[in-house]
N, C-alpha and C. Protein backbone atom coordinates (compact mmCIF):
# COMPACT_ATOMS: atom_id res chain seq x y z
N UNK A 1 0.85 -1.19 0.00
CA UNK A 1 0.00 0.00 0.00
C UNK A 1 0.89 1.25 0.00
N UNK A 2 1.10 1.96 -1.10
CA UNK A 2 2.15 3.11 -1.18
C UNK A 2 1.28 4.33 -0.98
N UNK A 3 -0.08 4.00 -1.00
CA UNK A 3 -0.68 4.78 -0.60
C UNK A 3 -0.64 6.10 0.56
N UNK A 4 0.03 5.16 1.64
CA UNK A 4 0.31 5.68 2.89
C UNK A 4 1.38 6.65 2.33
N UNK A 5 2.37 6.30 1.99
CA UNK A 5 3.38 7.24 2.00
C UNK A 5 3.21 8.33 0.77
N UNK A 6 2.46 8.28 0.37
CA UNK A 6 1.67 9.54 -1.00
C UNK A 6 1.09 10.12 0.07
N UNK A 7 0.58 9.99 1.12
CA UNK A 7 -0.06 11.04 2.23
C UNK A 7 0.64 11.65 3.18
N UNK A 8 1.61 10.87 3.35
CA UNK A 8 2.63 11.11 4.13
C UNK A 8 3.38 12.28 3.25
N UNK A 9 3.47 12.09 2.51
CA UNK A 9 4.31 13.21 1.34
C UNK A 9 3.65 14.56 1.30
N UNK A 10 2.20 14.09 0.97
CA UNK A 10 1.02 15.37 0.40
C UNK A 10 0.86 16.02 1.64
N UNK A 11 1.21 15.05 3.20
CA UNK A 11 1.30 15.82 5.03
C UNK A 11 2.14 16.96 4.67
N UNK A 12 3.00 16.70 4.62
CA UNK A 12 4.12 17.81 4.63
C UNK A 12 4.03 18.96 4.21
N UNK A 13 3.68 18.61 2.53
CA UNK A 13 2.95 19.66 1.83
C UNK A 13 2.05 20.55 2.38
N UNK A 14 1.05 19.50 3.31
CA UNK A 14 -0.12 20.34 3.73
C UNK A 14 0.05 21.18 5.06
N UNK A 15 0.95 20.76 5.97
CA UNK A 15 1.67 21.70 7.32
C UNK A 15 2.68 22.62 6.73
N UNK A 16 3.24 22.50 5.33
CA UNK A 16 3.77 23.76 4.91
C UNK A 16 2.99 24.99 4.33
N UNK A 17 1.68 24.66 4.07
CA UNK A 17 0.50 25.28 3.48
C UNK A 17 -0.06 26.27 4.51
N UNK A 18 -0.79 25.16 5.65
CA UNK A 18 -1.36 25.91 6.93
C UNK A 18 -0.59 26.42 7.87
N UNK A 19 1.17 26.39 7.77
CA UNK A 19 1.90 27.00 8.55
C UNK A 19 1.07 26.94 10.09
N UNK A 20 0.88 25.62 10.72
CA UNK A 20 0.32 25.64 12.25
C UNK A 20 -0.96 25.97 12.42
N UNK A 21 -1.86 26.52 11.19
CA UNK A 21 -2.81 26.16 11.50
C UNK A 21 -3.99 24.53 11.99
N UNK A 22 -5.02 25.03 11.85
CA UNK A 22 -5.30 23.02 11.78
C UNK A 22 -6.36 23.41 10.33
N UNK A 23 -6.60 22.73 9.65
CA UNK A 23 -7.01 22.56 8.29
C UNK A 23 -8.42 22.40 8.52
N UNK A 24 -9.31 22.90 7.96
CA UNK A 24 -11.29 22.44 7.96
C UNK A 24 -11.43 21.86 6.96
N UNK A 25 -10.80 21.96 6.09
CA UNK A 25 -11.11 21.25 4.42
C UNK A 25 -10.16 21.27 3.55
N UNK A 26 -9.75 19.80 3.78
CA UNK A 26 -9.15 19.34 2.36
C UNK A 26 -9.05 18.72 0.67
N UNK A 27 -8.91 19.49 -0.46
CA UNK A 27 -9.39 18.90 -1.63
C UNK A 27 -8.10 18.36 -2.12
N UNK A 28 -8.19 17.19 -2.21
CA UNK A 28 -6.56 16.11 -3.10
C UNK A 28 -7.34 16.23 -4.95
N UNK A 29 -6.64 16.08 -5.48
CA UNK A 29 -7.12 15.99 -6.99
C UNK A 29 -6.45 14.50 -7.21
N UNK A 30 -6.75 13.08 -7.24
CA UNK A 30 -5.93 12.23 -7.98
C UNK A 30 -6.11 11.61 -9.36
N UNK A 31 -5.28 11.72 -9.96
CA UNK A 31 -5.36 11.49 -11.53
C UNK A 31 -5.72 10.01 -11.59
N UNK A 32 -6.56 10.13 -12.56
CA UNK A 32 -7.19 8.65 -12.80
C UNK A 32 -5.99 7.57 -13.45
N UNK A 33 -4.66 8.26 -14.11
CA UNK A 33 -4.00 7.71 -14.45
C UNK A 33 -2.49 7.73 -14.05
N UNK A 34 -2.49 8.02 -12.57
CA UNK A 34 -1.75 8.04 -11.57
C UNK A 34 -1.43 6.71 -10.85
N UNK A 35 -2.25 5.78 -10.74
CA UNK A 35 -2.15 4.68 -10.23
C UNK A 35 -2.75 4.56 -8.88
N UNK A 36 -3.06 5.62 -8.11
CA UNK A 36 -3.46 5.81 -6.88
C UNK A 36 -4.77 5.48 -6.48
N UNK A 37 -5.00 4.55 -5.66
CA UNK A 37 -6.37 4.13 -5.15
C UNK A 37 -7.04 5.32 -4.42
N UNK A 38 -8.15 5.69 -4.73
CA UNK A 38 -8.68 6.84 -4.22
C UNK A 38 -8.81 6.31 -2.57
N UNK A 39 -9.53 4.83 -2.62
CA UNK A 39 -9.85 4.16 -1.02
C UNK A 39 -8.97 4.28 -0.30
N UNK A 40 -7.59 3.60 -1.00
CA UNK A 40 -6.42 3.90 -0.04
C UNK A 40 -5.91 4.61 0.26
N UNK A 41 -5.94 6.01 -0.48
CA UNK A 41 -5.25 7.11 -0.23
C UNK A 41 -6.08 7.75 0.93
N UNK A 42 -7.52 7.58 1.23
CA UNK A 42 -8.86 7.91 2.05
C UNK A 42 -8.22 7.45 2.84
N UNK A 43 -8.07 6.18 2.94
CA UNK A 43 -7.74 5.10 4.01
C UNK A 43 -6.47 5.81 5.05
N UNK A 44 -5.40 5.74 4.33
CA UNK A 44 -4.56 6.41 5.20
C UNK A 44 -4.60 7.67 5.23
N UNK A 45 -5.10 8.83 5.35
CA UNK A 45 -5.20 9.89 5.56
C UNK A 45 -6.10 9.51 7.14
N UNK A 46 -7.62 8.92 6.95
CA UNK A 46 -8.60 9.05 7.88
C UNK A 46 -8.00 7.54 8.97
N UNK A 47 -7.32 6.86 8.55
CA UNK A 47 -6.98 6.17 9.36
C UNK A 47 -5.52 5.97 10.37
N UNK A 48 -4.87 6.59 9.75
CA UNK A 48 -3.33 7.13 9.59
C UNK A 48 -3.04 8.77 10.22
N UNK A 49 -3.15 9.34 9.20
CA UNK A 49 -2.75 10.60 9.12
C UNK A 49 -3.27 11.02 10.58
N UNK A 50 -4.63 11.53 10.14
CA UNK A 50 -5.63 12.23 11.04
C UNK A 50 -5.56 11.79 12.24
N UNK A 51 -5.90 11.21 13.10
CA UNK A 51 -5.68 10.40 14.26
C UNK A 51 -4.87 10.83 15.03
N UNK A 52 -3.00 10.56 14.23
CA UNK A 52 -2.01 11.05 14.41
C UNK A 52 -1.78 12.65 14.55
N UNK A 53 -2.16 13.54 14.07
CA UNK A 53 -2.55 14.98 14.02
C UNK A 53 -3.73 15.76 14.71
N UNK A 54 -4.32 14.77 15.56
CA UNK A 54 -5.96 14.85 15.83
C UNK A 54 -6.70 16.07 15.06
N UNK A 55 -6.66 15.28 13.62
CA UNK A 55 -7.41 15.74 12.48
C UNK A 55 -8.63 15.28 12.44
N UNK A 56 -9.43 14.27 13.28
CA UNK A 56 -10.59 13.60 13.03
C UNK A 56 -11.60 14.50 11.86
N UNK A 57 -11.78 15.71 12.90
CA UNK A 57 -12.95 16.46 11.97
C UNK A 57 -12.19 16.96 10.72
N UNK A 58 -11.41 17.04 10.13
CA UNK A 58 -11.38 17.92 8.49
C UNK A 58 -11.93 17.03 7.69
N UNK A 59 -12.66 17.46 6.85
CA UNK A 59 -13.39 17.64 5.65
C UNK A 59 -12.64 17.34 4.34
N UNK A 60 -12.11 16.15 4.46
CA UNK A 60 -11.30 15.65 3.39
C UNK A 60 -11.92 14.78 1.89
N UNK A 61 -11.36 15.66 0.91
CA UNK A 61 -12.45 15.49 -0.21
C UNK A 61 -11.26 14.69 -1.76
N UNK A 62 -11.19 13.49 -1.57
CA UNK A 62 -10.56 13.32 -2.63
C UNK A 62 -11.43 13.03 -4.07
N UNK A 63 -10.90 13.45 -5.14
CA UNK A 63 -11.29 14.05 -6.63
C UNK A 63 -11.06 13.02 -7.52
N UNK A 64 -10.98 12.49 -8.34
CA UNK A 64 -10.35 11.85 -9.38
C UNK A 64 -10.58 12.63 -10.86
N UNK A 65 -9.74 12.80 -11.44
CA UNK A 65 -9.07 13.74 -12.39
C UNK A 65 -8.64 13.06 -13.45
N UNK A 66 -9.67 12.76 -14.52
CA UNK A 66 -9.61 12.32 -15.53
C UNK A 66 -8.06 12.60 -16.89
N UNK A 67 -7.82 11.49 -16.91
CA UNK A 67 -6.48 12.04 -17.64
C UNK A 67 -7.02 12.47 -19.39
N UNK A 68 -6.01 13.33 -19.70
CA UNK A 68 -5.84 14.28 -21.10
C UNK A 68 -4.62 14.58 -21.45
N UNK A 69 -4.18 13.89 -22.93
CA UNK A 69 -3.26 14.13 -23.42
C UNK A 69 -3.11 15.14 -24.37
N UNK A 70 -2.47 15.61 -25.34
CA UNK A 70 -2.15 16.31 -26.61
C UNK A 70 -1.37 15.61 -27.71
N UNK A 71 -1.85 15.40 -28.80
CA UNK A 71 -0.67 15.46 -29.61
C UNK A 71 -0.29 16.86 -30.56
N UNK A 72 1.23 16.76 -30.00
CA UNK A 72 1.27 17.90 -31.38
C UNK A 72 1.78 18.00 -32.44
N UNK A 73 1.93 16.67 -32.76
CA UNK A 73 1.51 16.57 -34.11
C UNK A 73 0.41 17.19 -35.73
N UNK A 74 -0.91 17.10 -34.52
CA UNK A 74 -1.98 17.24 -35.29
C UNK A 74 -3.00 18.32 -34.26
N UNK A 75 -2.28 19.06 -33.40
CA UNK A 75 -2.68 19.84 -31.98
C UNK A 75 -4.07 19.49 -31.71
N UNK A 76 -4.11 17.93 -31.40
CA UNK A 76 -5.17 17.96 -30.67
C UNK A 76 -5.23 17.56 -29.23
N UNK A 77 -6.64 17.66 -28.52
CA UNK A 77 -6.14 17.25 -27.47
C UNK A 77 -7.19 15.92 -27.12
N UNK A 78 -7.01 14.85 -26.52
CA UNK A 78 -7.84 13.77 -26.54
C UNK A 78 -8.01 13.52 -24.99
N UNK A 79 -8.84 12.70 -25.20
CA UNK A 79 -9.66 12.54 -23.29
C UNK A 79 -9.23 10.66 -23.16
N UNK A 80 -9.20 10.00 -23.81
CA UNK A 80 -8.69 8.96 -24.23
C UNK A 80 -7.35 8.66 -24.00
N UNK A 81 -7.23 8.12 -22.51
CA UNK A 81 -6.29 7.21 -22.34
C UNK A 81 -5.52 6.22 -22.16
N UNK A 82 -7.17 5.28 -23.19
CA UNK A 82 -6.52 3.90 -23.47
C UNK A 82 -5.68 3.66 -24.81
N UNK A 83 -5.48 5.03 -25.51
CA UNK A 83 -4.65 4.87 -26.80
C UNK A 83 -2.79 4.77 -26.12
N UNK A 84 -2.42 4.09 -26.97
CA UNK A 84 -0.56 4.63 -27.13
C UNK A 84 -0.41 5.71 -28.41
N UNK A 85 -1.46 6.10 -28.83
CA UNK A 85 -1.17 6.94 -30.03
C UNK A 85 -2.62 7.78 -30.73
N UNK A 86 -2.13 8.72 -31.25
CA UNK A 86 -2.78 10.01 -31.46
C UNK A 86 -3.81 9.02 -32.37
N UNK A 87 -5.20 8.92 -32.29
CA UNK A 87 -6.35 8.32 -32.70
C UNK A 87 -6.74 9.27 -33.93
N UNK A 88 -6.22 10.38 -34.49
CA UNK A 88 -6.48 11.62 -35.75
C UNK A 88 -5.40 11.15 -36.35
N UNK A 89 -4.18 11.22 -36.07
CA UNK A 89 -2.89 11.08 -36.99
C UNK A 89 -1.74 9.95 -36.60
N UNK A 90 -2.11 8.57 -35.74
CA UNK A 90 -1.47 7.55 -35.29
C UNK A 90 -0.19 8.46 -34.75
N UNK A 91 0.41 9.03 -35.30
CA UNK A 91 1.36 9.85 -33.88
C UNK A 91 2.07 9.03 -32.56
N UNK A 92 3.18 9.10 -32.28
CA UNK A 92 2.91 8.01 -30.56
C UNK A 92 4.00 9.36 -30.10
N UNK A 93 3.88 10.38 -30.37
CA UNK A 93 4.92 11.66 -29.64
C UNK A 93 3.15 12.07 -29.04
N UNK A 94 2.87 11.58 -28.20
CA UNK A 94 1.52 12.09 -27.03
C UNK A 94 1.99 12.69 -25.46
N UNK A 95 1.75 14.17 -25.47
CA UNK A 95 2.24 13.81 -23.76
C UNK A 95 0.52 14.06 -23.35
N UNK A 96 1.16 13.55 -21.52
CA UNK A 96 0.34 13.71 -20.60
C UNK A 96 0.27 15.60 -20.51
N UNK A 97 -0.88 15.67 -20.45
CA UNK A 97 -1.38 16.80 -20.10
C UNK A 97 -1.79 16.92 -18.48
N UNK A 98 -2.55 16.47 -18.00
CA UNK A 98 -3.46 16.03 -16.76
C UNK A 98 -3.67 14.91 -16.48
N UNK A 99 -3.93 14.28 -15.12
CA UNK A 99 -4.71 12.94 -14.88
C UNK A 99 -3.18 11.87 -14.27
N UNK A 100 -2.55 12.37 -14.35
CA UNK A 100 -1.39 11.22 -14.02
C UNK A 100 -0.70 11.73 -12.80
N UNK A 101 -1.29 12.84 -11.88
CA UNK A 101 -0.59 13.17 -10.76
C UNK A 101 -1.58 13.19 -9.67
N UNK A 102 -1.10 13.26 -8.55
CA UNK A 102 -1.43 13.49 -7.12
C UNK A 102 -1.38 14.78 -6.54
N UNK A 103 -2.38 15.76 -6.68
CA UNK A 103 -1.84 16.85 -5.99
C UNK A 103 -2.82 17.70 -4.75
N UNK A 104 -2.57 18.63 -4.36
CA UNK A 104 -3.56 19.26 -3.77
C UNK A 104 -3.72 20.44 -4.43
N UNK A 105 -5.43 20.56 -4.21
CA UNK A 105 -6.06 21.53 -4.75
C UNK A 105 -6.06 22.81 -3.89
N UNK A 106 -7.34 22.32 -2.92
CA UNK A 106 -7.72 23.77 -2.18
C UNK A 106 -7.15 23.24 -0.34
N UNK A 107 -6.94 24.13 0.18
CA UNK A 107 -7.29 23.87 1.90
C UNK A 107 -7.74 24.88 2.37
N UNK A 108 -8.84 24.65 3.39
CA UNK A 108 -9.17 25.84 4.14
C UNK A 108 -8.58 25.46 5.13
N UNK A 109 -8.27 26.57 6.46
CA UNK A 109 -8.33 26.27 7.83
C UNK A 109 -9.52 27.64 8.33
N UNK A 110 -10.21 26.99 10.04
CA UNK A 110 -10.84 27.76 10.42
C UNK A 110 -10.34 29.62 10.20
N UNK A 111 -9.56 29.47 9.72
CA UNK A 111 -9.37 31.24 9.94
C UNK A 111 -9.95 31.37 8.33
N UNK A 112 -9.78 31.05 7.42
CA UNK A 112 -10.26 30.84 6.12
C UNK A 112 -11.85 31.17 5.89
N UNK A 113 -12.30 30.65 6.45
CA UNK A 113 -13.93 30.54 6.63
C UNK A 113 -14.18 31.64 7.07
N UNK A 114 -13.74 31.81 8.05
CA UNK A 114 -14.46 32.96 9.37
C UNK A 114 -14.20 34.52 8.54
C-alpha cells in the first residue's frame, strides 16, 4: 500500500500550506492515471494521518481527475487514455497533459472561513 506514503508526502505539503494552522477542508485531486487508489489514499489519511494529528474532523475530499493528453503533431487534445497513439494522426509523440498526478487543490483552515 504506497498509498500511505503519498499522504505522508502530500502531510508535509499540507503543514507547509497551513503553517500551524489546523485545516477544515481538504481537496486532493488524484489522476485517474496516476495509479493511486482513491480508497487507499482515504484510508490512510482518515486512518493514519488524522488520528495522528488529531485531524478527526477535516473535511477531506478526494477528486479523481480524468487524464488528457495532446498530440502535437496534429494539436489535438484527446480525453482517451486507453490509446498509445494520437487516434487523428497515429502519432505516438503524445504527452500527458493532466490525470497522471497526485496533488492538492484547495485547503481551508478555520481562519479561512471565518
Amino acid at each position: 500500500m504506497h498509498e500511505l506514503s503519498i499522504a505522508k508526502t502530500l502531510l508535509k505539503e499540507i503543514e507547509k500550506i497551513i503553517d500551524g494552522k489546523k485545516p477544515e477542508k481538504i481537496l486532493i485531486k488524484v489522476g485517474a492515471a496516476s495509479g493511486i487508489s482513491i480508497d487507499f489514499l482515504r484510508h490512510s489519511f482518515v486512518e493514519h494521518i488524522f488520528p495522528e494529528k488529531n485531524w478527526q474532523n477535516v473535511n477531506l475530499i478526494l477528486e479523481s481527475e480524468e487524464p488528457s493528453l495532446y498530440c502535437p503533431n496534429c494539436k489535438k487534445e484527446i480525453k482517451d487514455l486507453n490509446t498509445l497513439s494520437c487516434p487523428f494522426c497515429q502519432s505516438d509523440d503524445m504527452i500527458i497533459l493532466s490525470g497522471d498526478k497526485v496533488y492538492i487543490k484547495k485547503i481551508q483552515t478555520a481562519e479561512d472561513i471565518a
